[in-house]
Protein backbone atom coordinates (compact mmCIF):
# COMPACT_ATOMS: atom_id res chain seq x y z
CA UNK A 1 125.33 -23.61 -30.22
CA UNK A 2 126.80 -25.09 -32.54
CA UNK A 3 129.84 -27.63 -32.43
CA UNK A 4 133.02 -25.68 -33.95
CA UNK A 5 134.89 -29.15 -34.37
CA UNK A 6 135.17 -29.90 -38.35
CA UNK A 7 137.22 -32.29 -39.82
CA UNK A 8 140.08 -30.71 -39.51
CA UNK A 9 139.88 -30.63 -35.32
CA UNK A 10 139.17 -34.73 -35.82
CA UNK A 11 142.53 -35.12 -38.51
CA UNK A 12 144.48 -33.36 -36.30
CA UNK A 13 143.34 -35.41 -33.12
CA UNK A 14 143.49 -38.59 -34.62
CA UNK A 15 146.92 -38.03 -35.87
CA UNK A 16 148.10 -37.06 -32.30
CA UNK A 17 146.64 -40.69 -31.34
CA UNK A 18 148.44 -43.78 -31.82
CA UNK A 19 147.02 -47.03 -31.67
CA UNK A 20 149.23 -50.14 -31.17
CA UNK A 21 148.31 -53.54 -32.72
CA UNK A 22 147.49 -54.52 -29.62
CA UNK A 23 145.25 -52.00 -28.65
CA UNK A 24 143.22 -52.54 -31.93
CA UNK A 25 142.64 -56.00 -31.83
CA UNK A 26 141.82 -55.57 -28.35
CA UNK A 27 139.21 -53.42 -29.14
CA UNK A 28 138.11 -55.03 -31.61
CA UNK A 29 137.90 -58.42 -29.81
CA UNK A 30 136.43 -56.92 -26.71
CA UNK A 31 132.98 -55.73 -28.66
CA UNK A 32 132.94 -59.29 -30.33
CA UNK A 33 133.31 -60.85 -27.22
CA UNK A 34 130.56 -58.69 -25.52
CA UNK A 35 128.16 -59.37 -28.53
CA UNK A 36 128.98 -63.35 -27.87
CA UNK A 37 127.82 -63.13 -24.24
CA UNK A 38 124.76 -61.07 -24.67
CA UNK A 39 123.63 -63.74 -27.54
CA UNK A 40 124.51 -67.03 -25.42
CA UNK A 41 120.80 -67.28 -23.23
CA UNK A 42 121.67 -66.80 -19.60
CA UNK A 43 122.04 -70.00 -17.75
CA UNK A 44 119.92 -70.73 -15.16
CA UNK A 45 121.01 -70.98 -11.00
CA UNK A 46 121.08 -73.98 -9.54
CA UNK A 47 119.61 -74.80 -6.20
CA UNK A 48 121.87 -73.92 -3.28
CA UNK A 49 122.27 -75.98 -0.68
CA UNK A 50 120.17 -73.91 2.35
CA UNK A 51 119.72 -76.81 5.05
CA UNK A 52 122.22 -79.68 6.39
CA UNK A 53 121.12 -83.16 4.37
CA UNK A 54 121.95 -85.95 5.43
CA UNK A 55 125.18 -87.66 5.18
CA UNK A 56 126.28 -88.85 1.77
CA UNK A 57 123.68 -86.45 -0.02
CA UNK A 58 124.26 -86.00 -3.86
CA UNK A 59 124.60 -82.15 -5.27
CA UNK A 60 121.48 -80.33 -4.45
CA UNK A 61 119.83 -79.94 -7.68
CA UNK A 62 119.98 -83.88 -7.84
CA UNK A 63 119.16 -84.39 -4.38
CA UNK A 64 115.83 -82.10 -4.54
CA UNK A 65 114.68 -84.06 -7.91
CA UNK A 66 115.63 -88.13 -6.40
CA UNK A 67 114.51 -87.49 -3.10
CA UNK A 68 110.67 -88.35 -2.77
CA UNK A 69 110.31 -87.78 1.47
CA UNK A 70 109.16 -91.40 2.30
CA UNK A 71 110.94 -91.42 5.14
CA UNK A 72 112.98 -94.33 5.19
CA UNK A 73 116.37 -92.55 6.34
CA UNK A 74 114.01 -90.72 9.29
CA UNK A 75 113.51 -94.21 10.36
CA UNK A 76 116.85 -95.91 9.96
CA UNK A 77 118.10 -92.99 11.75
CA UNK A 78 119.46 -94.64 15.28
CA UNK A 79 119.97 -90.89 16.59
CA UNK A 80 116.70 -89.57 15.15
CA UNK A 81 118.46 -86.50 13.62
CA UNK A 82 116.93 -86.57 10.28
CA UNK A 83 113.45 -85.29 9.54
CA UNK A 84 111.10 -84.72 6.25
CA UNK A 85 109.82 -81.03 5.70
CA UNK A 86 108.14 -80.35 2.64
CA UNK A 87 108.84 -83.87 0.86
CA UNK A 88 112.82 -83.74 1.43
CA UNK A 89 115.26 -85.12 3.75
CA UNK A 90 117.13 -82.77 6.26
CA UNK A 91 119.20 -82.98 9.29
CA UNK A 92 119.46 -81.12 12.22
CA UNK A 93 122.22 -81.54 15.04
CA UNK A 94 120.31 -79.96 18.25
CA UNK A 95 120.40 -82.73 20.64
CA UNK A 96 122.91 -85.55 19.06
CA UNK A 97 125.55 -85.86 16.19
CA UNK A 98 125.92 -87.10 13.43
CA UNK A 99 127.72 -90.47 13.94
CA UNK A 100 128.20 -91.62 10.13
CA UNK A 101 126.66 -94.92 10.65
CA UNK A 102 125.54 -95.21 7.16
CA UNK A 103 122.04 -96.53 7.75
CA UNK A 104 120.40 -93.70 5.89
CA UNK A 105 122.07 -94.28 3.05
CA UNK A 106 121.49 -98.05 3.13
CA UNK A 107 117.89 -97.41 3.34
CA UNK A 108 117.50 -94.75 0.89
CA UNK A 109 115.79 -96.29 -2.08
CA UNK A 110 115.68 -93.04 -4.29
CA UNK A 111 119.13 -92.16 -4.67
CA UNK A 112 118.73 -89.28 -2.88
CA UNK A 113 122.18 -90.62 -0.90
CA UNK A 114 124.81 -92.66 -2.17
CA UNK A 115 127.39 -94.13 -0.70
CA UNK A 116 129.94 -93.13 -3.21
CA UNK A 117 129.98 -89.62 -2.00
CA UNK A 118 131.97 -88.69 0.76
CA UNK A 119 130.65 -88.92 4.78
CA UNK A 120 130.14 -84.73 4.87
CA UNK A 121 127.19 -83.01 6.14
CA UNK A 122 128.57 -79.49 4.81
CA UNK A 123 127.72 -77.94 8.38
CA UNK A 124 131.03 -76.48 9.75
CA UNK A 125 131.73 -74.41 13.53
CA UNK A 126 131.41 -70.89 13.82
CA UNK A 127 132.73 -69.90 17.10
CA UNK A 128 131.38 -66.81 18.78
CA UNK A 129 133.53 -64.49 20.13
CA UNK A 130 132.70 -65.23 23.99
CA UNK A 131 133.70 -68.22 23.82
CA UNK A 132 135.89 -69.06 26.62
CA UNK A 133 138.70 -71.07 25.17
CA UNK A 134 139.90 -67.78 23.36
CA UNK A 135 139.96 -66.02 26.46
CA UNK A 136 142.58 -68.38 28.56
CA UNK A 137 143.33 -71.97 28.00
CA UNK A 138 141.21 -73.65 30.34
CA UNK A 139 138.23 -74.86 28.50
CA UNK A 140 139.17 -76.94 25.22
CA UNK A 141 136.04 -79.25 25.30
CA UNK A 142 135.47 -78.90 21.04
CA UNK A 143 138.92 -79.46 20.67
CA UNK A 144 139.09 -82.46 23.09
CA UNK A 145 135.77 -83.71 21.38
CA UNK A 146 136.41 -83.42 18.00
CA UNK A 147 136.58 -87.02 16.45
CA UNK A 148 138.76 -85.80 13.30
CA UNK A 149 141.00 -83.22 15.31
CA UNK A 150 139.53 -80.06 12.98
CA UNK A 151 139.63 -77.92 15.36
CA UNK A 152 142.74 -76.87 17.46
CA UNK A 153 143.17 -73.41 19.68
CA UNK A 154 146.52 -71.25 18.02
CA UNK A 155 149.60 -69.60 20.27
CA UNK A 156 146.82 -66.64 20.28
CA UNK A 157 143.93 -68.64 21.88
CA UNK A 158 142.35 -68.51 18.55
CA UNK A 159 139.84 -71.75 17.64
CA UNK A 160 140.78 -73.01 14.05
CA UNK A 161 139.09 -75.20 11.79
CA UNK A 162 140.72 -77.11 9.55
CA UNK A 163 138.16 -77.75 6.96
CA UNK A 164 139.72 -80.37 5.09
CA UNK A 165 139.41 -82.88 8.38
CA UNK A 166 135.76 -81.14 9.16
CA UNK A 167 132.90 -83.83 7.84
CA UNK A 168 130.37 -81.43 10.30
CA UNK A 169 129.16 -83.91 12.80
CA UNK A 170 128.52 -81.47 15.35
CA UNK A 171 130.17 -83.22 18.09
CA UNK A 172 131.65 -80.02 18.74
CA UNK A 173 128.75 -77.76 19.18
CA UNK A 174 126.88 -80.58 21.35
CA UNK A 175 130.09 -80.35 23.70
CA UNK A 176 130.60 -76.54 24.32
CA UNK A 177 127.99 -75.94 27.15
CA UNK A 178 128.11 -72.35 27.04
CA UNK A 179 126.42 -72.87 23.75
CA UNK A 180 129.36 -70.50 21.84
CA UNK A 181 129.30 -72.81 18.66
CA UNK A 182 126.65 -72.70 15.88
CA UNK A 183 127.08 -74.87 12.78
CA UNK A 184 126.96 -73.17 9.75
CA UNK A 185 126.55 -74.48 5.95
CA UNK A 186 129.96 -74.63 3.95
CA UNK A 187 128.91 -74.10 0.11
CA UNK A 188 131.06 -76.30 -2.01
CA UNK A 189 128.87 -78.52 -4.22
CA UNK A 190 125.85 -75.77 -5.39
């Protein structure tokens, strides 16, 4: 088969096309920009966060390189929440909070914490769906325990928490003893 568009067909569709200004140069611009993307080398991902550190712990990438596991936070720890698994600090809130004390960052020697960042474990309650305060208004135990008042129960029963007044200590899912609140990592400094 062949194709029984000539030049003619083409003259006569073009002509029934107008192109704005606009539409040119963005056209133009769009295939310039693509070619500038595809030449820039792709940048490489930085380390997520994927465990609780311990407070005052500097962005991820920084914390993995400074960090050396000797174990001087694990010791200065007077809750014994922090532990060292595969050469680096973490945290885990099973059996006590995290009371900001600040003696794991005195005793960190690498730089792995700092005291210039912020007290903030980025752990944050999720609360499951059984949970009894959302079904009536008699048990309020996270909200009543909750050091920073982040979490309140709406008109509807409804837990909130305010994330901004959140630092993740975990008082709250020590508290609930039907065991309806699981701390969860908040991803804000990759």
């Amino acid at each position: 088969m062949s194709d029984p568009r000539d030049a003619g067909f083409y003259r006569a569709w073009m002509s029934s096309r107008t192109v704005s200004r606009r539409g040119l140069f963005r056209g133009l611009l769009s295939t310039g920009m693509q070619a500038i993307k595809q030449a820039q080398p792709p940048s490489a991902k930085l380390p997520v966060r994927t465990v609780a550190r311990p407070p005052q712990a500097v962005a991820e990438p920084a914390f993995l390189q400074q960090c050396d596991g000797c174990g001087h936070c694990v010791q200065a720890c007077p809750v014994g929440i922090i532990s060292v698994q595969e050469r680096v600090a973490l945290l885990a809130i099973d059996y006590a909070e995290c009371d900001f004390c600040g003696a794991c960052t005195q005793a960190c020697e690498s730089g792995a914490l700092d005291e210039r960042v912020p007290m903030d474990i980025s752990l944050r309650p999720v609360i499951s769906a059984q949970c009894l305060g959302r079904l009536d208004d008699m048990c309020r135990m996270c909200e009543i325990a909750c050091p920073r008042t982040a979490i309140f129960f709406n008109q509807q029963n409804q837990p909130v928490v305010d994330d901004k007044k959140c630092n993740g200590c975990g008082k709250c899912k020590l508290v609930c003893y039907h065991g309806d609140i699981a701390l969860s990592l908040k991803h804000h400094d990759s």
